[in-house]
PDB file of N, CA and C in Angstrom:
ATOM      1  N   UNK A   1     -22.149  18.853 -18.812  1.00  0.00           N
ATOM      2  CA  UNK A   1     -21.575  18.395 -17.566  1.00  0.00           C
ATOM      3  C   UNK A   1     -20.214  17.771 -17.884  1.00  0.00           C
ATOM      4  N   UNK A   2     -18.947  18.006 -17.567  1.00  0.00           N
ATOM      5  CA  UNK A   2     -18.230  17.793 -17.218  1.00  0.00           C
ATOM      6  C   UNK A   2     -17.436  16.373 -16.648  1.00  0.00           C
ATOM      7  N   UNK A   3     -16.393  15.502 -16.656  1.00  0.00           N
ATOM      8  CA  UNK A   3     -16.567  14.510 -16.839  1.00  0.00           C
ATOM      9  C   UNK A   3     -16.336  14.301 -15.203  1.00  0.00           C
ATOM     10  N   UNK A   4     -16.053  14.873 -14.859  1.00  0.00           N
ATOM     11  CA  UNK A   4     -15.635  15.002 -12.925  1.00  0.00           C
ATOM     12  C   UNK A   4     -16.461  15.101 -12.645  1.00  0.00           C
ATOM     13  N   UNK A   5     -17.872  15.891 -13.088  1.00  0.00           N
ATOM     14  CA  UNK A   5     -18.951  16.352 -12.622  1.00  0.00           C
ATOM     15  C   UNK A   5     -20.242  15.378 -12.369  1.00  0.00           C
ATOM     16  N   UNK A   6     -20.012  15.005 -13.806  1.00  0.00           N
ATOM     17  CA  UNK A   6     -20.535  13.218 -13.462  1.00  0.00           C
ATOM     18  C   UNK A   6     -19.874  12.034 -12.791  1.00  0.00           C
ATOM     19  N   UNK A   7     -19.016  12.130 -12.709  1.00  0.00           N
ATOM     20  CA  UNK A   7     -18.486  10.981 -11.824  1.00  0.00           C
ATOM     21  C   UNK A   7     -18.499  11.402 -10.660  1.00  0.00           C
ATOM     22  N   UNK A   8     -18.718  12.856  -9.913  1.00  0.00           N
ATOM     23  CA  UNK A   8     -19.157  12.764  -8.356  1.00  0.00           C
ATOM     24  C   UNK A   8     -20.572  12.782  -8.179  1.00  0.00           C
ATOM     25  N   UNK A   9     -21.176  13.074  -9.447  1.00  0.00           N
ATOM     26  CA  UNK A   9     -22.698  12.345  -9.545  1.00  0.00           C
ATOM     27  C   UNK A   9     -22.761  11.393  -9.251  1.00  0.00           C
ATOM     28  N   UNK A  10     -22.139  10.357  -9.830  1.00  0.00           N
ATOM     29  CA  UNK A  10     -21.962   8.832  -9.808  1.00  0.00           C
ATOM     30  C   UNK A  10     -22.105   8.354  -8.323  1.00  0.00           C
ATOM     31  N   UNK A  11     -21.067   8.937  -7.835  1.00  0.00           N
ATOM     32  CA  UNK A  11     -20.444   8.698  -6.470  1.00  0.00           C
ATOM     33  C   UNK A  11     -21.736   8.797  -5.741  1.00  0.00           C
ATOM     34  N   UNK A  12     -21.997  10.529  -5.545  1.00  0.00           N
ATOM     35  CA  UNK A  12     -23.418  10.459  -4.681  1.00  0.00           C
ATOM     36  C   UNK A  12     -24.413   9.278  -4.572  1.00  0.00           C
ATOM     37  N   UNK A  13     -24.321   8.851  -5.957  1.00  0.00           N
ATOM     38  CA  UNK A  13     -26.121   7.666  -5.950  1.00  0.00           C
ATOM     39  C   UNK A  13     -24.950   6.447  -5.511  1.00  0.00           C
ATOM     40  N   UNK A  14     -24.236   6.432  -5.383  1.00  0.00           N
ATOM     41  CA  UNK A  14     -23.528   4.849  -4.822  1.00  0.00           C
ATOM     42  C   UNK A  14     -24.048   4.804  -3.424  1.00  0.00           C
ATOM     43  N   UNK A  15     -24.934   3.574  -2.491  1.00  0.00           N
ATOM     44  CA  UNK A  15     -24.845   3.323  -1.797  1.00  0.00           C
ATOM     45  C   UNK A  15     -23.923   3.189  -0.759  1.00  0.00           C
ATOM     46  N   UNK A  16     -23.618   3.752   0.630  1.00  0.00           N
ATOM     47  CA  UNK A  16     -22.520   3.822   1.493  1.00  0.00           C
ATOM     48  C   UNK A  16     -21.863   2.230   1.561  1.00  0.00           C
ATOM     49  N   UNK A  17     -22.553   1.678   1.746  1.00  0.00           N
ATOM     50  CA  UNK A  17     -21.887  -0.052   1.463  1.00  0.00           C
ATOM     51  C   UNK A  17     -21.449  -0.250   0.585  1.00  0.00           C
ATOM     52  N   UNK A  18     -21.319   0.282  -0.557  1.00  0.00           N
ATOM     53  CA  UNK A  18     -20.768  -0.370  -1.805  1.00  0.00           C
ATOM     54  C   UNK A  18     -19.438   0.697  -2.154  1.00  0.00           C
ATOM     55  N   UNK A  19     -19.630   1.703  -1.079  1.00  0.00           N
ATOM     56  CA  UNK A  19     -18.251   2.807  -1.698  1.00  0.00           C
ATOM     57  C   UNK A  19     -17.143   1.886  -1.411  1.00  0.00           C
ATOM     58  N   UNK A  20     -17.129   1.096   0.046  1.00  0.00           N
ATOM     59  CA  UNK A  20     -15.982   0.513   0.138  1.00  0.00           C
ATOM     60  C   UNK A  20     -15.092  -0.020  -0.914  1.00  0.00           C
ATOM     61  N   UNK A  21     -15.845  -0.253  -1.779  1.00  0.00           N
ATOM     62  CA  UNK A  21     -15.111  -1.148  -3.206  1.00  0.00           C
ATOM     63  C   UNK A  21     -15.026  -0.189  -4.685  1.00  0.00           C
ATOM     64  N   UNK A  22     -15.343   0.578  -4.403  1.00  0.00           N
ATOM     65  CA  UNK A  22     -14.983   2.479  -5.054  1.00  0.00           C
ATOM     66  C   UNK A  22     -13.537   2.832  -4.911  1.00  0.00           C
ATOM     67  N   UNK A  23     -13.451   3.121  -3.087  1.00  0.00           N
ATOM     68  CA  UNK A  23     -12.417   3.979  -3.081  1.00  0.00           C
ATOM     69  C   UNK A  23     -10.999   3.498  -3.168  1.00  0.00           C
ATOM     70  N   UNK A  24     -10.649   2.200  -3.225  1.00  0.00           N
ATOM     71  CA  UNK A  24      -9.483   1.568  -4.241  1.00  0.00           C
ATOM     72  C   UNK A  24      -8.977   2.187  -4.813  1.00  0.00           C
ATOM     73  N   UNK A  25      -9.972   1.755  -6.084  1.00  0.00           N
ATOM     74  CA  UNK A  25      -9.877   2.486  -7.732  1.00  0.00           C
ATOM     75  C   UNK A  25      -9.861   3.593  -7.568  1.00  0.00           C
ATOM     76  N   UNK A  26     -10.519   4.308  -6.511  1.00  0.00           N
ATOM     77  CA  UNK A  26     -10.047   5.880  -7.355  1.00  0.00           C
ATOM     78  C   UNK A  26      -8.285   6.598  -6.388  1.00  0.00           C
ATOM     79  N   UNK A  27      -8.218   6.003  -5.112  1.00  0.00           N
ATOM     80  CA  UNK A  27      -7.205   5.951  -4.870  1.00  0.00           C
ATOM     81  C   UNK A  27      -5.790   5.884  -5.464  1.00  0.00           C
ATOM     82  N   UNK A  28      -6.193   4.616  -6.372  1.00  0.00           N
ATOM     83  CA  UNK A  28      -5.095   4.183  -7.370  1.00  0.00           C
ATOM     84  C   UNK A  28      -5.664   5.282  -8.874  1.00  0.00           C
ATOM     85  N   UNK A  29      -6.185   5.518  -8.904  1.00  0.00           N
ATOM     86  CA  UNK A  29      -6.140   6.213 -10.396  1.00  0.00           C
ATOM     87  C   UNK A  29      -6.010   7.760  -9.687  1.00  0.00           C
ATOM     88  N   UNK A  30      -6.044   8.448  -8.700  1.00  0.00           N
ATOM     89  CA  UNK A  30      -5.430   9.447  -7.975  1.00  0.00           C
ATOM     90  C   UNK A  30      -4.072   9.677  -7.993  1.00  0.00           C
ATOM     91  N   UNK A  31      -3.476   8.300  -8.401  1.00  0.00           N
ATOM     92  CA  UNK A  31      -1.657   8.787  -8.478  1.00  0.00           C
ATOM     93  C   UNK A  31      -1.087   9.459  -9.617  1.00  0.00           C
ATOM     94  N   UNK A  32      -0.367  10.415  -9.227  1.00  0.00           N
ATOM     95  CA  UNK A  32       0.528  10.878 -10.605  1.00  0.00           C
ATOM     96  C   UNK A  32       0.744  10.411 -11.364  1.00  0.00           C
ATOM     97  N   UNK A  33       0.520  10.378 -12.508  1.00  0.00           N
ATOM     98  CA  UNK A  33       1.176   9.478 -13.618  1.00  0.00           C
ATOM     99  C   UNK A  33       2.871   9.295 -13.284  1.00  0.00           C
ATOM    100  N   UNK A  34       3.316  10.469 -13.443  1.00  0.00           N
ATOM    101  CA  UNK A  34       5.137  10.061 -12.713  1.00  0.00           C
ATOM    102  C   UNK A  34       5.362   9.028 -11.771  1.00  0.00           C
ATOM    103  N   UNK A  35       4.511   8.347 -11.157  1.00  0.00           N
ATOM    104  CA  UNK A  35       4.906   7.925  -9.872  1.00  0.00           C
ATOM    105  C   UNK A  35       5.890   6.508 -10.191  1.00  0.00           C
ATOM    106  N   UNK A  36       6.592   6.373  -9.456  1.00  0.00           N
ATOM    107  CA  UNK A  36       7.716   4.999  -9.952  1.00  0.00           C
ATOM    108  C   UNK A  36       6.859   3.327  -9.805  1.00  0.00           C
ATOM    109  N   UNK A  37       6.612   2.802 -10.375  1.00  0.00           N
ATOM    110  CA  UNK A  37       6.107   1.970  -9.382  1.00  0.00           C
ATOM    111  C   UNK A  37       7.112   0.944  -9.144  1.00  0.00           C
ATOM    112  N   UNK A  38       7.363   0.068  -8.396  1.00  0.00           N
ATOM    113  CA  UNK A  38       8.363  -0.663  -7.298  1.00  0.00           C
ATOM    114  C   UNK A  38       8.749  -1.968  -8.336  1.00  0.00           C
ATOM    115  N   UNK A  39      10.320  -2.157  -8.715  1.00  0.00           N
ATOM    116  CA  UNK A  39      10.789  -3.560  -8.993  1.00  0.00           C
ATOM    117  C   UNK A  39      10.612  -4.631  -8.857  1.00  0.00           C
ATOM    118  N   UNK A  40      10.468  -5.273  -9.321  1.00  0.00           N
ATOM    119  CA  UNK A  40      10.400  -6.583  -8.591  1.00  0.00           C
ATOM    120  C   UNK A  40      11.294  -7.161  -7.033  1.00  0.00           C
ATOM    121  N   UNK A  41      12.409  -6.489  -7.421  1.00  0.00           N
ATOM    122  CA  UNK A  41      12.721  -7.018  -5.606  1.00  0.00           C
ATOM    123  C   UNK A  41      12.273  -6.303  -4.204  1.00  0.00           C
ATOM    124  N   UNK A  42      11.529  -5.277  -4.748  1.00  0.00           N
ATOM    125  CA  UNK A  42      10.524  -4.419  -3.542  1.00  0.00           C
ATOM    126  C   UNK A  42       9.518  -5.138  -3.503  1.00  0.00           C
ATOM    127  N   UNK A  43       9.048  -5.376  -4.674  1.00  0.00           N
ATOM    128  CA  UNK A  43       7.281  -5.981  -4.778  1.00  0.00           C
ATOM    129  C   UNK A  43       7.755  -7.575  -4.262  1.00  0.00           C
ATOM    130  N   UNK A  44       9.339  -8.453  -4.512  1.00  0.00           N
ATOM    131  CA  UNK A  44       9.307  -9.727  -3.820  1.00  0.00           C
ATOM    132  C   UNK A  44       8.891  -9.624  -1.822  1.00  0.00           C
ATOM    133  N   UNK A  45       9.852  -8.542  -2.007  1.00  0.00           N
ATOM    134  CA  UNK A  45      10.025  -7.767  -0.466  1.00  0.00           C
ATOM    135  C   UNK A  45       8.296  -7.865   0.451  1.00  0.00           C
ATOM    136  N   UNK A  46       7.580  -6.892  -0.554  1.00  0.00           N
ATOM    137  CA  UNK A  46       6.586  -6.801   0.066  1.00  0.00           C
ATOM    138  C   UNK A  46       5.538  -7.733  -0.150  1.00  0.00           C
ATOM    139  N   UNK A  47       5.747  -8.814  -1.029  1.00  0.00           N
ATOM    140  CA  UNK A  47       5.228  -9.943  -0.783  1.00  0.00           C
ATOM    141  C   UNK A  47       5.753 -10.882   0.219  1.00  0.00           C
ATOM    142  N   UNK A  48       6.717 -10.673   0.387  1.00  0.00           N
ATOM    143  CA  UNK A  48       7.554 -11.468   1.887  1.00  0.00           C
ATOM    144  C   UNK A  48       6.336 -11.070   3.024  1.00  0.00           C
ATOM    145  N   UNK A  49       6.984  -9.705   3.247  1.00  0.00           N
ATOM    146  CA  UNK A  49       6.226  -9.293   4.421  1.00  0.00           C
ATOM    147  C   UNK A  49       4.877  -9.089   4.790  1.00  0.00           C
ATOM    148  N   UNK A  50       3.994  -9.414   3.344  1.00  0.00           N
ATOM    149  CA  UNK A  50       2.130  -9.784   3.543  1.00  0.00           C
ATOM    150  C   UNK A  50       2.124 -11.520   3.859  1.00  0.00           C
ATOM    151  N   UNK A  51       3.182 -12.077   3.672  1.00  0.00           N
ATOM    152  CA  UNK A  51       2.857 -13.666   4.314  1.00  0.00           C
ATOM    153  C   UNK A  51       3.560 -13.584   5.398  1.00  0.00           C
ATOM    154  N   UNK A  52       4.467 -12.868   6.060  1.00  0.00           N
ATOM    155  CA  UNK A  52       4.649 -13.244   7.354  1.00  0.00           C
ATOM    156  C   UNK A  52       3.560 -12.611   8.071  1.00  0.00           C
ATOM    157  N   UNK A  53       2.868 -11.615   7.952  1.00  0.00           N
ATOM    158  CA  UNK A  53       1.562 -10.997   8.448  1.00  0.00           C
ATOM    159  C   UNK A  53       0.322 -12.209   8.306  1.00  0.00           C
ATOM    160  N   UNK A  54       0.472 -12.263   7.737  1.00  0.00           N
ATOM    161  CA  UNK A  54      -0.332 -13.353   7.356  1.00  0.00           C
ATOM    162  C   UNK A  54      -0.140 -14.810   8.227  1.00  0.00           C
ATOM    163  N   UNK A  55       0.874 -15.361   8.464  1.00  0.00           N
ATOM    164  CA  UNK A  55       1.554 -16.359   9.211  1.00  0.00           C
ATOM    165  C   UNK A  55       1.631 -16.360  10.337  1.00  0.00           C
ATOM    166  N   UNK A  56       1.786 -15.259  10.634  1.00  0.00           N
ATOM    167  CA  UNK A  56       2.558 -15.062  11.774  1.00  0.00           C
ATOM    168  C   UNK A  56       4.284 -15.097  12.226  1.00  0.00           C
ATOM    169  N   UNK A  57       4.506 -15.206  11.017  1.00  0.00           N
ATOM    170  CA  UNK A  57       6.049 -16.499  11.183  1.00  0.00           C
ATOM    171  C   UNK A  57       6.994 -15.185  10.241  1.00  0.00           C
ATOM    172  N   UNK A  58       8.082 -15.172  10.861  1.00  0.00           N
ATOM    173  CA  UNK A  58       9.539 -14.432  10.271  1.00  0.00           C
ATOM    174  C   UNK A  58       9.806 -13.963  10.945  1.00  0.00           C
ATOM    175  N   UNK A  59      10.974 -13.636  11.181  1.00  0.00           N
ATOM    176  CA  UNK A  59      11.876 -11.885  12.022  1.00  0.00           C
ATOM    177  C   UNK A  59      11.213 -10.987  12.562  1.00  0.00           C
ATOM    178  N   UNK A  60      10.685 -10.762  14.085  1.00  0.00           N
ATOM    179  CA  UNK A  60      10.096  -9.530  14.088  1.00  0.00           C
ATOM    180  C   UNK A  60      11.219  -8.825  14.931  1.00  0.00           C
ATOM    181  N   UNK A  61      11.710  -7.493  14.561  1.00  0.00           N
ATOM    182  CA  UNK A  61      12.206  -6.737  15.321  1.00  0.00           C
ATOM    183  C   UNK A  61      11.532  -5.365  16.295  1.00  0.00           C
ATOM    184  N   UNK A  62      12.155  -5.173  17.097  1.00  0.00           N
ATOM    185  CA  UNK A  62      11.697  -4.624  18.248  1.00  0.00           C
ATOM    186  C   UNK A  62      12.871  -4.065  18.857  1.00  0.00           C
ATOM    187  N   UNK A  63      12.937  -2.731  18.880  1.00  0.00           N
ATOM    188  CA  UNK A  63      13.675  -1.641  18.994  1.00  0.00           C
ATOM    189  C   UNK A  63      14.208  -0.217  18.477  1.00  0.00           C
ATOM    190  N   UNK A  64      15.035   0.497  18.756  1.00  0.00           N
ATOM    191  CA  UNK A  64      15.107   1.637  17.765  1.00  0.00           C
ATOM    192  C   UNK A  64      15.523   1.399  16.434  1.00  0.00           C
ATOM    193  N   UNK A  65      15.687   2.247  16.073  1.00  0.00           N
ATOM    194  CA  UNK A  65      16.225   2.714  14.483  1.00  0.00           C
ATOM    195  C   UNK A  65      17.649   1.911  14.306  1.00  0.00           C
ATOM    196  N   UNK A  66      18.548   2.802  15.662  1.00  0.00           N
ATOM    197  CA  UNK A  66      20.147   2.767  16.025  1.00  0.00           C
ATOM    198  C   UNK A  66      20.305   1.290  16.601  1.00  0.00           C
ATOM    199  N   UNK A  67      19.445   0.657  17.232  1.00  0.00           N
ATOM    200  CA  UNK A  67      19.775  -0.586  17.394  1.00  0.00           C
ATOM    201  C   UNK A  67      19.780  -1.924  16.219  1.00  0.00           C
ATOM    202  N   UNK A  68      18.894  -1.494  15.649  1.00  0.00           N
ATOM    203  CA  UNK A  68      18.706  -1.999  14.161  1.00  0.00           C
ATOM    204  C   UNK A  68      19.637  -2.044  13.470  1.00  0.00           C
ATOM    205  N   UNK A  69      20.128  -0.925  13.241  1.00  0.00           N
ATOM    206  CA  UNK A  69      21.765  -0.624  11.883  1.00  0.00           C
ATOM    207  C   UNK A  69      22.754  -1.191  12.829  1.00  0.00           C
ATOM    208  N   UNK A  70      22.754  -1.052  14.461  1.00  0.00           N
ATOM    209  CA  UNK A  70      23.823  -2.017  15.016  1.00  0.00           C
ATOM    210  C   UNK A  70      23.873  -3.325  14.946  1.00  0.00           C
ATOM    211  N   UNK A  71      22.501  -3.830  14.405  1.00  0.00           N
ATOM    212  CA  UNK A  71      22.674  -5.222  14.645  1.00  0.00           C
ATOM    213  C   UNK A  71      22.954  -5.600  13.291  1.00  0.00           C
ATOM    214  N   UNK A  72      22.514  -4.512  11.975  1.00  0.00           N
ATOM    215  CA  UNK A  72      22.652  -5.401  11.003  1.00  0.00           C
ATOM    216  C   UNK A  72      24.329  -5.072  10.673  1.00  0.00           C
ATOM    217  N   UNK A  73      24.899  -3.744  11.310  1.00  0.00           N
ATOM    218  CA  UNK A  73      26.134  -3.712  10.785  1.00  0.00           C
ATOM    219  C   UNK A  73      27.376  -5.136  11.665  1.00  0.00           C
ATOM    220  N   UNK A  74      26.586  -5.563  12.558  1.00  0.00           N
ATOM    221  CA  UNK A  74      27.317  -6.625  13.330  1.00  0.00           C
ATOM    222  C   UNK A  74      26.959  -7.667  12.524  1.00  0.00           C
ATOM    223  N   UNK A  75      26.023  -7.953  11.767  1.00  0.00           N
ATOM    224  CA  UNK A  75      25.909  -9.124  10.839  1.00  0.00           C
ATOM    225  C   UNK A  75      26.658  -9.076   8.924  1.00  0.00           C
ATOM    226  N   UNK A  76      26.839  -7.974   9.277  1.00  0.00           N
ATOM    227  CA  UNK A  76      28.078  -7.815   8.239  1.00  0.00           C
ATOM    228  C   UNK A  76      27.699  -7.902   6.743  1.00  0.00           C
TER     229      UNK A  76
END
């Protein structure tokens, strides 16, 4: 057997309640090895934006695309 072959063995006998905490890991070990993973000022970025979710609290914008680049090209 095959090493895929057992690990969707695996899978089958996992209880449906407990896949939730499965499909993470295999999500993340599903990525290309190539894949870039993000700098630190993306990963500061997107730690910004899981505490304002979290908060409730920061900048929310609301509008198009084109109103967006107008406002940030007016903020210079």
């Amino acid at each position: 057997m095959s090493t895929r072959e057992y690990a969707k063995t695996l899978i089958d006998q996992i209880p449906e309640s407990k896949l939730i905490f499965v499909v993470p890991y295999l999500q993340g070990a599903a990525l290309p090895d190539d894949v870039e993973m993000p700098n630190a000022k993306t990963l500061a970025a997107i730690e910004e934006v899981e505490n304002m979710i979290e908060t409730g609290k920061g900048e929310h914008f609301e509008g198009s695309t084109a109103d967006l680049f107008a406002q940030l090209a007016a903020e210079g």
